[in-house]
N, C-alpha and C. Protein backbone atom coordinates (compact mmCIF):
# COMPACT_ATOMS: atom_id res chain seq x y z
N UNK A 1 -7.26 2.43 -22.98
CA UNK A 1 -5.82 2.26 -22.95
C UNK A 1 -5.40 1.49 -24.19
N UNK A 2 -4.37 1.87 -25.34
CA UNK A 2 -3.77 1.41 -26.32
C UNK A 2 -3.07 0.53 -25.57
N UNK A 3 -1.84 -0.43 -26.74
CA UNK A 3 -1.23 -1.24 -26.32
C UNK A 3 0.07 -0.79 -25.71
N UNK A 4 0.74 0.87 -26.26
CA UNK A 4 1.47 1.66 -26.00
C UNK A 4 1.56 2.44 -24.96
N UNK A 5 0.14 2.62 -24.56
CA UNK A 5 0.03 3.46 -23.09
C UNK A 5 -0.01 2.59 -22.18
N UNK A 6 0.00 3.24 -21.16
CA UNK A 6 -0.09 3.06 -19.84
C UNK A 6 -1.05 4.01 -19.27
N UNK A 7 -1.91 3.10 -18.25
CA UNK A 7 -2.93 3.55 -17.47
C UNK A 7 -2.89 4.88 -16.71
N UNK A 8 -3.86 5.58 -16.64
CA UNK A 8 -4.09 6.90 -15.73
C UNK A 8 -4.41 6.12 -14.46
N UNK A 9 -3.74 7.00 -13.68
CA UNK A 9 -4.70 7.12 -11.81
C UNK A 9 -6.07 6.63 -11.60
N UNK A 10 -6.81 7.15 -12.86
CA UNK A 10 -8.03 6.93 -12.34
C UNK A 10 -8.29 5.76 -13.27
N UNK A 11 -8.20 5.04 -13.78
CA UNK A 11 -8.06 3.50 -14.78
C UNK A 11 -7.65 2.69 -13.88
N UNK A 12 -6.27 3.04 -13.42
CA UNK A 12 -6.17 2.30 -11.95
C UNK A 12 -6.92 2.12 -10.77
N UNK A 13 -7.64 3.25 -10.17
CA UNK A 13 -8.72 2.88 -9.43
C UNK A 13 -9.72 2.36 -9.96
N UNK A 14 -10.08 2.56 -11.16
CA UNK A 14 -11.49 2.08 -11.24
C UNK A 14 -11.14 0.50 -11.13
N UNK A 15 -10.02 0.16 -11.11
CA UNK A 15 -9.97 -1.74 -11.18
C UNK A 15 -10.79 -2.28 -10.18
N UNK A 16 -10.27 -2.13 -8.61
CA UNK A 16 -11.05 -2.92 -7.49
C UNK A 16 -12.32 -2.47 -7.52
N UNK A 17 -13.11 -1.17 -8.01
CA UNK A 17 -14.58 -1.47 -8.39
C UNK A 17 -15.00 -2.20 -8.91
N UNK A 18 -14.07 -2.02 -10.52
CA UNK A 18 -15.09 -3.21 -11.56
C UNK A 18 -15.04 -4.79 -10.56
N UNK A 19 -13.50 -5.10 -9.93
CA UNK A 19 -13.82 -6.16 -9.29
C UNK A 19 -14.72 -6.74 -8.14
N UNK A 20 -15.02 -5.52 -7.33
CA UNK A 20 -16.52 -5.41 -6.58
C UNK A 20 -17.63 -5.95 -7.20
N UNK A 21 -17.45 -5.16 -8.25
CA UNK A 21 -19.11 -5.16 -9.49
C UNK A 21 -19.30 -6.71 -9.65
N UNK A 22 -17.90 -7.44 -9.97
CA UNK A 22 -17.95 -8.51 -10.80
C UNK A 22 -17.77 -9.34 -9.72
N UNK A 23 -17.65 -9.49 -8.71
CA UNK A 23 -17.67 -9.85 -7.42
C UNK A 23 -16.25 -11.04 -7.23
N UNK A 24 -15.34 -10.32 -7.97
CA UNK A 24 -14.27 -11.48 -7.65
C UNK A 24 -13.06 -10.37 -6.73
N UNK A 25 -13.37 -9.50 -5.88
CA UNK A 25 -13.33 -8.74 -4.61
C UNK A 25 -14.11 -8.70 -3.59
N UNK A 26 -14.39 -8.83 -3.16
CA UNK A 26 -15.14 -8.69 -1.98
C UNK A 26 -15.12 -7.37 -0.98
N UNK A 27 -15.90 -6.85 -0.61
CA UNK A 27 -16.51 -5.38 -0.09
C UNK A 27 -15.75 -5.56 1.16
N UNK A 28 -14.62 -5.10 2.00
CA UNK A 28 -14.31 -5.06 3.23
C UNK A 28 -12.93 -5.74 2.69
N UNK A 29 -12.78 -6.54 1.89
CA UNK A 29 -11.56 -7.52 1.40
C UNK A 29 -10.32 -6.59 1.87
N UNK A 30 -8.64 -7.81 2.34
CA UNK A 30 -7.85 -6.50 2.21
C UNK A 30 -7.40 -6.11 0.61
N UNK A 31 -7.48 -5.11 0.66
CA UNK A 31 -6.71 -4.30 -0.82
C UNK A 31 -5.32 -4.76 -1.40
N UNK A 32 -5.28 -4.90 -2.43
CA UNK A 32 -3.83 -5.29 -2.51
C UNK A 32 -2.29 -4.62 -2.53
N UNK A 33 -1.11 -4.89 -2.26
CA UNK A 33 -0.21 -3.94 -2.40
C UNK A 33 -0.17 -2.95 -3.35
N UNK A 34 0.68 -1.85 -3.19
CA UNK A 34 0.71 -1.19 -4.22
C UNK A 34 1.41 -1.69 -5.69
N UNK A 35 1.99 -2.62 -5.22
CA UNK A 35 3.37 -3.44 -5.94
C UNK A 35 2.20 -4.44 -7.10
N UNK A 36 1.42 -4.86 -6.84
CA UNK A 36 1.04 -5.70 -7.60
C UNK A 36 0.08 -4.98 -8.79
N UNK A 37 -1.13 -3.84 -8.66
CA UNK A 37 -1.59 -3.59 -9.48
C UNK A 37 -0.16 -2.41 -10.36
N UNK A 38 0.76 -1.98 -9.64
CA UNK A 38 1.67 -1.19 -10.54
C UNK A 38 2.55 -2.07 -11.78
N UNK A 39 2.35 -3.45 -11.19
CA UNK A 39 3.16 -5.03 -11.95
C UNK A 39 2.25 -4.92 -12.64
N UNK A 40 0.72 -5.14 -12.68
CA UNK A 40 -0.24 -5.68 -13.37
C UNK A 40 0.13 -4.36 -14.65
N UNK A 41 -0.47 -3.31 -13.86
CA UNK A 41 -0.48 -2.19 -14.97
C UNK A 41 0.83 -1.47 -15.38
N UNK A 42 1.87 -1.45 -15.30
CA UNK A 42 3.33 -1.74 -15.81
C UNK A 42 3.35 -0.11 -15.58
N UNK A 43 3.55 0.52 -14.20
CA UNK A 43 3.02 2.17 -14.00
C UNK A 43 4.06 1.59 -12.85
N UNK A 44 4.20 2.92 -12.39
CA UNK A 44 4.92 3.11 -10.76
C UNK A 44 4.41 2.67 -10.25
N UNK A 45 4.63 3.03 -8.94
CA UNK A 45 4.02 2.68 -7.42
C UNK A 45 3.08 4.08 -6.92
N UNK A 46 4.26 4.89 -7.66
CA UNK A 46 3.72 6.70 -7.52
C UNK A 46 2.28 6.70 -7.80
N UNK A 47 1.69 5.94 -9.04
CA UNK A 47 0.98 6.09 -9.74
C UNK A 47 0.15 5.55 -9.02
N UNK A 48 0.04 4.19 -8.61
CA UNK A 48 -0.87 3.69 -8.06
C UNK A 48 -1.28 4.66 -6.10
N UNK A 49 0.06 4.91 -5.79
CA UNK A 49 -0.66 5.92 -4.52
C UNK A 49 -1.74 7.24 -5.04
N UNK A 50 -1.37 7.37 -6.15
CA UNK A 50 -2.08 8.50 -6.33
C UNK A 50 -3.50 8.14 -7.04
N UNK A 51 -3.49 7.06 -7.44
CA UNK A 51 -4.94 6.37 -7.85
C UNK A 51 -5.55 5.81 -6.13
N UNK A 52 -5.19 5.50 -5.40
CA UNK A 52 -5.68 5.20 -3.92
C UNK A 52 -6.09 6.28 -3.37
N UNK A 53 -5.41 7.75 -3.39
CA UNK A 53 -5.65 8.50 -2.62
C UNK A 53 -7.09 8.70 -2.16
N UNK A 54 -7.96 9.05 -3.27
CA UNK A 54 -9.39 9.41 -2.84
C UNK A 54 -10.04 8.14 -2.20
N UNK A 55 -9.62 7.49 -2.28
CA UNK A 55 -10.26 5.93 -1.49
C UNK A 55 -9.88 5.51 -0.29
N UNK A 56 -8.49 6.34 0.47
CA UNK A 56 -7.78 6.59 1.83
C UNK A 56 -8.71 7.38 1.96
N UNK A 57 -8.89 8.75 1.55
CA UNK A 57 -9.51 9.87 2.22
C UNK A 57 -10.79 9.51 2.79
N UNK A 58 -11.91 8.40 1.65
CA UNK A 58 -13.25 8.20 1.91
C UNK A 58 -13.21 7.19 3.24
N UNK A 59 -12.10 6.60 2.99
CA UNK A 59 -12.26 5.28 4.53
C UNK A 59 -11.67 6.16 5.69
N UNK A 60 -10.99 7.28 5.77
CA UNK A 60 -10.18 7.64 6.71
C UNK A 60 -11.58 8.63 7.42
């Protein structure tokens, strides 16, 4: 990601992994709103449902 872009769907998901990896998440933790990583990463909300989706589907 340049300083000009903005994150893909999947840049957005990969966040709460790397934070798994790096262990400042925790495995079972609750997830955070959609509101905050779309603040963090300056993207919709759209964006971030659609970076969650495959991670609803795997828990559902």
């Amino acid at each position: 990601m340049t300083a000009t872009s903005r994150p893909s769907a999947h840049e957005i998901a990969e966040g709460p992994r790397t934070r798994i990896r790096e262990g400042t998440l925790e495995v079972g933790a609750e997830p955070p709103t959609r509101a905050e990583p779309a603040a963090e990463s300056g993207v919709e909300r759209a964006t971030v449902r659609q970076a969650c989706a495959p991670c609803a589907k795997r828990a559902g």
